[in-house]
C-alpha atoms as a PDB file:
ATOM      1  CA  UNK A   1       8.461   2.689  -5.769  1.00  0.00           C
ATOM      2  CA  UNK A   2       7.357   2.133  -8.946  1.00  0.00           C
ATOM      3  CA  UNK A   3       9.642   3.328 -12.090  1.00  0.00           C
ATOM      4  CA  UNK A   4       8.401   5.318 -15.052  1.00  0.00           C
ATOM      5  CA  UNK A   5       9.391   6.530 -17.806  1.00  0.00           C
ATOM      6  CA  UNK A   6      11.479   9.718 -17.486  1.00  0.00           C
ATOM      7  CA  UNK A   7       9.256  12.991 -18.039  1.00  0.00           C
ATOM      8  CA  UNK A   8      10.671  15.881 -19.438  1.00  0.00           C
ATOM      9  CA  UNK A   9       9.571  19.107 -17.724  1.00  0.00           C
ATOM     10  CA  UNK A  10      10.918  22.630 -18.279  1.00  0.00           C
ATOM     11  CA  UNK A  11      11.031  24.819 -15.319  1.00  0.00           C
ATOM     12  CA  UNK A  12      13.381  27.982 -13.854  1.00  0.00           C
ATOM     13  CA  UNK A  13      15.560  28.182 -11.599  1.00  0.00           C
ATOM     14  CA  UNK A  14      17.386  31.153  -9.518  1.00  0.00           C
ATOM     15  CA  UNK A  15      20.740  31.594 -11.564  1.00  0.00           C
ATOM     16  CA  UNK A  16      22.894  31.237  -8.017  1.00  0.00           C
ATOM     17  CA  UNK A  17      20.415  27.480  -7.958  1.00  0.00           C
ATOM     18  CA  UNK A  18      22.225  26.697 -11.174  1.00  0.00           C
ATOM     19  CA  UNK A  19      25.365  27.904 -10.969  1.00  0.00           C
ATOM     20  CA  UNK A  20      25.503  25.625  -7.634  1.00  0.00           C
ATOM     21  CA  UNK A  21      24.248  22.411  -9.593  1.00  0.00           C
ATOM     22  CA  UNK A  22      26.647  22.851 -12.373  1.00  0.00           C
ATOM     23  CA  UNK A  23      29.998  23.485  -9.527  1.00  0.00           C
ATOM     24  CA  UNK A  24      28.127  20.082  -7.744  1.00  0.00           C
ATOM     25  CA  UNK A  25      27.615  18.222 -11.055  1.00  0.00           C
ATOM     26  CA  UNK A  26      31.456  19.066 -12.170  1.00  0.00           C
ATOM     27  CA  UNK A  27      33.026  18.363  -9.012  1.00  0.00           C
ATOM     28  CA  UNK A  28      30.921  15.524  -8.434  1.00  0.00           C
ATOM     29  CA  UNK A  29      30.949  14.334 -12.018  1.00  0.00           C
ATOM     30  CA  UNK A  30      26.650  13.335 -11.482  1.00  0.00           C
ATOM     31  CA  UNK A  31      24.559  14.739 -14.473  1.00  0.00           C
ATOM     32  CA  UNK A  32      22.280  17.326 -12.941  1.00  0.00           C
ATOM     33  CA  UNK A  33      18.964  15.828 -13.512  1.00  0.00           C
ATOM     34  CA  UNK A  34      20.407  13.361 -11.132  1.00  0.00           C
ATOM     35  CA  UNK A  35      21.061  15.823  -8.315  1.00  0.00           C
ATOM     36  CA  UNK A  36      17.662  16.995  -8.918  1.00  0.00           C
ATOM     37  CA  UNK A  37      16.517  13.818  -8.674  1.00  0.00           C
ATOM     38  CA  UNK A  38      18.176  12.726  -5.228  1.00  0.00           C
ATOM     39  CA  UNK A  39      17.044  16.112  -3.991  1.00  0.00           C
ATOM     40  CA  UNK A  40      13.568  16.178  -4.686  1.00  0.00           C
ATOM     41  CA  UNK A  41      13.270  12.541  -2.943  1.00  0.00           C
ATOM     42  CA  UNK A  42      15.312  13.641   0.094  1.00  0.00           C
ATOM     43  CA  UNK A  43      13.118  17.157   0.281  1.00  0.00           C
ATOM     44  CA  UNK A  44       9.520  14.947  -0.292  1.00  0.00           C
ATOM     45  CA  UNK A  45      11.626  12.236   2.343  1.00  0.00           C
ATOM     46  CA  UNK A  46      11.279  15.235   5.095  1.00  0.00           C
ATOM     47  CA  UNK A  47       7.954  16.474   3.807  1.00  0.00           C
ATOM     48  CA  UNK A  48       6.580  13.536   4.923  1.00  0.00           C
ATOM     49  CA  UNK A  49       8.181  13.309   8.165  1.00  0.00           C
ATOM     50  CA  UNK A  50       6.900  16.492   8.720  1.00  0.00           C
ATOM     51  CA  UNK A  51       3.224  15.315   7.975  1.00  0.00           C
ATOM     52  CA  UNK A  52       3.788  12.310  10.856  1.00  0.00           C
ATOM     53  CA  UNK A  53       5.103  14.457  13.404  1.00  0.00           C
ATOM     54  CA  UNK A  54       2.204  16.689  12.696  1.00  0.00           C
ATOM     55  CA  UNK A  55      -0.467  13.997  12.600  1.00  0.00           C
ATOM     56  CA  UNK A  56       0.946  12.396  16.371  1.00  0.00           C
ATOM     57  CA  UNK A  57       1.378  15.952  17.956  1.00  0.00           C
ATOM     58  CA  UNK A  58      -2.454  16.107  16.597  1.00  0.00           C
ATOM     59  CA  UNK A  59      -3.312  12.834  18.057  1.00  0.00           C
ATOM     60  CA  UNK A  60      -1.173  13.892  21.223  1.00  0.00           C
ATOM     61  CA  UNK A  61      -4.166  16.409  21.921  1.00  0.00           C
ATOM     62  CA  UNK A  62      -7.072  13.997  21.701  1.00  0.00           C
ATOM     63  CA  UNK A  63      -7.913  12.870  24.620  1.00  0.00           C
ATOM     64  CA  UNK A  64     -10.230  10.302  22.716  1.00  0.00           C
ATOM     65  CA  UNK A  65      -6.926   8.651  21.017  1.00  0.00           C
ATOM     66  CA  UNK A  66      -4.924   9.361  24.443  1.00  0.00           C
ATOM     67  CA  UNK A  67      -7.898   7.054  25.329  1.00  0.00           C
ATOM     68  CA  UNK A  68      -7.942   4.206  23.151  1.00  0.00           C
ATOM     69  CA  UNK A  69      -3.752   4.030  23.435  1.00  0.00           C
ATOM     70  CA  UNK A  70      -3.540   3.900  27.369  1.00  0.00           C
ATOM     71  CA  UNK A  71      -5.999   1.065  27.094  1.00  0.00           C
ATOM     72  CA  UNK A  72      -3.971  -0.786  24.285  1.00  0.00           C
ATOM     73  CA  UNK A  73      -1.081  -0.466  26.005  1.00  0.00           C
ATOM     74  CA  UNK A  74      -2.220  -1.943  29.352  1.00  0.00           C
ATOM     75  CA  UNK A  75      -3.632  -4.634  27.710  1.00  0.00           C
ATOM     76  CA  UNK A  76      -0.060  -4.869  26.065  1.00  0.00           C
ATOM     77  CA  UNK A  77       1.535  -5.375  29.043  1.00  0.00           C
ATOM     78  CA  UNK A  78      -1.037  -7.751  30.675  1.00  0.00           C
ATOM     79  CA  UNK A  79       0.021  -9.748  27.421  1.00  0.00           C
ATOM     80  CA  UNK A  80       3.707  -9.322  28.687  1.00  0.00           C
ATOM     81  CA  UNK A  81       2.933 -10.108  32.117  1.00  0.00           C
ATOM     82  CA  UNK A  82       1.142 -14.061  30.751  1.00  0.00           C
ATOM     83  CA  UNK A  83       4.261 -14.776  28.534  1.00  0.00           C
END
């Protein structure tokens, strides 16, 4: 990941959304841009695990990719067999 420099946004939130950073960030003692922080990478984390499963249930379907990995995957174990 690259680092930038910090951008400063303004946005709203759902007052229960705050009140529940500001008990975290207290109890916790983590500013709140942090939390945000640490939660948008752990949200955009499972966004794209969501796009892989996706894409190989996708690819599951093709029988042109089914295909192409049955035949790399005999000629993976012919390579198994030699060694």
């Amino acid at each position: 990941m690259i680092f930038m420099k910090p951008v400063t946004f303004t946005s709203t939130l759902p007052a229960e959304v705050w009140q529940a950073l500001d008990v975290y960030a207290a109890k916790f003692k983590i500013p709140r841009n942090r939390i945000m922080e640490q939660a948008l990478l752990a949200y955009f984390e499972r966004l794209k695990q969501a796009e892989y499963t996706r894409s190989f249930k996708k690819a599951a379907g093709d029988p042109e990719l089914n295909s192409m990995a049955e035949e790399g995957l005999e000629d993976y174990l012919k390579i198994l067999d030699q060694e």
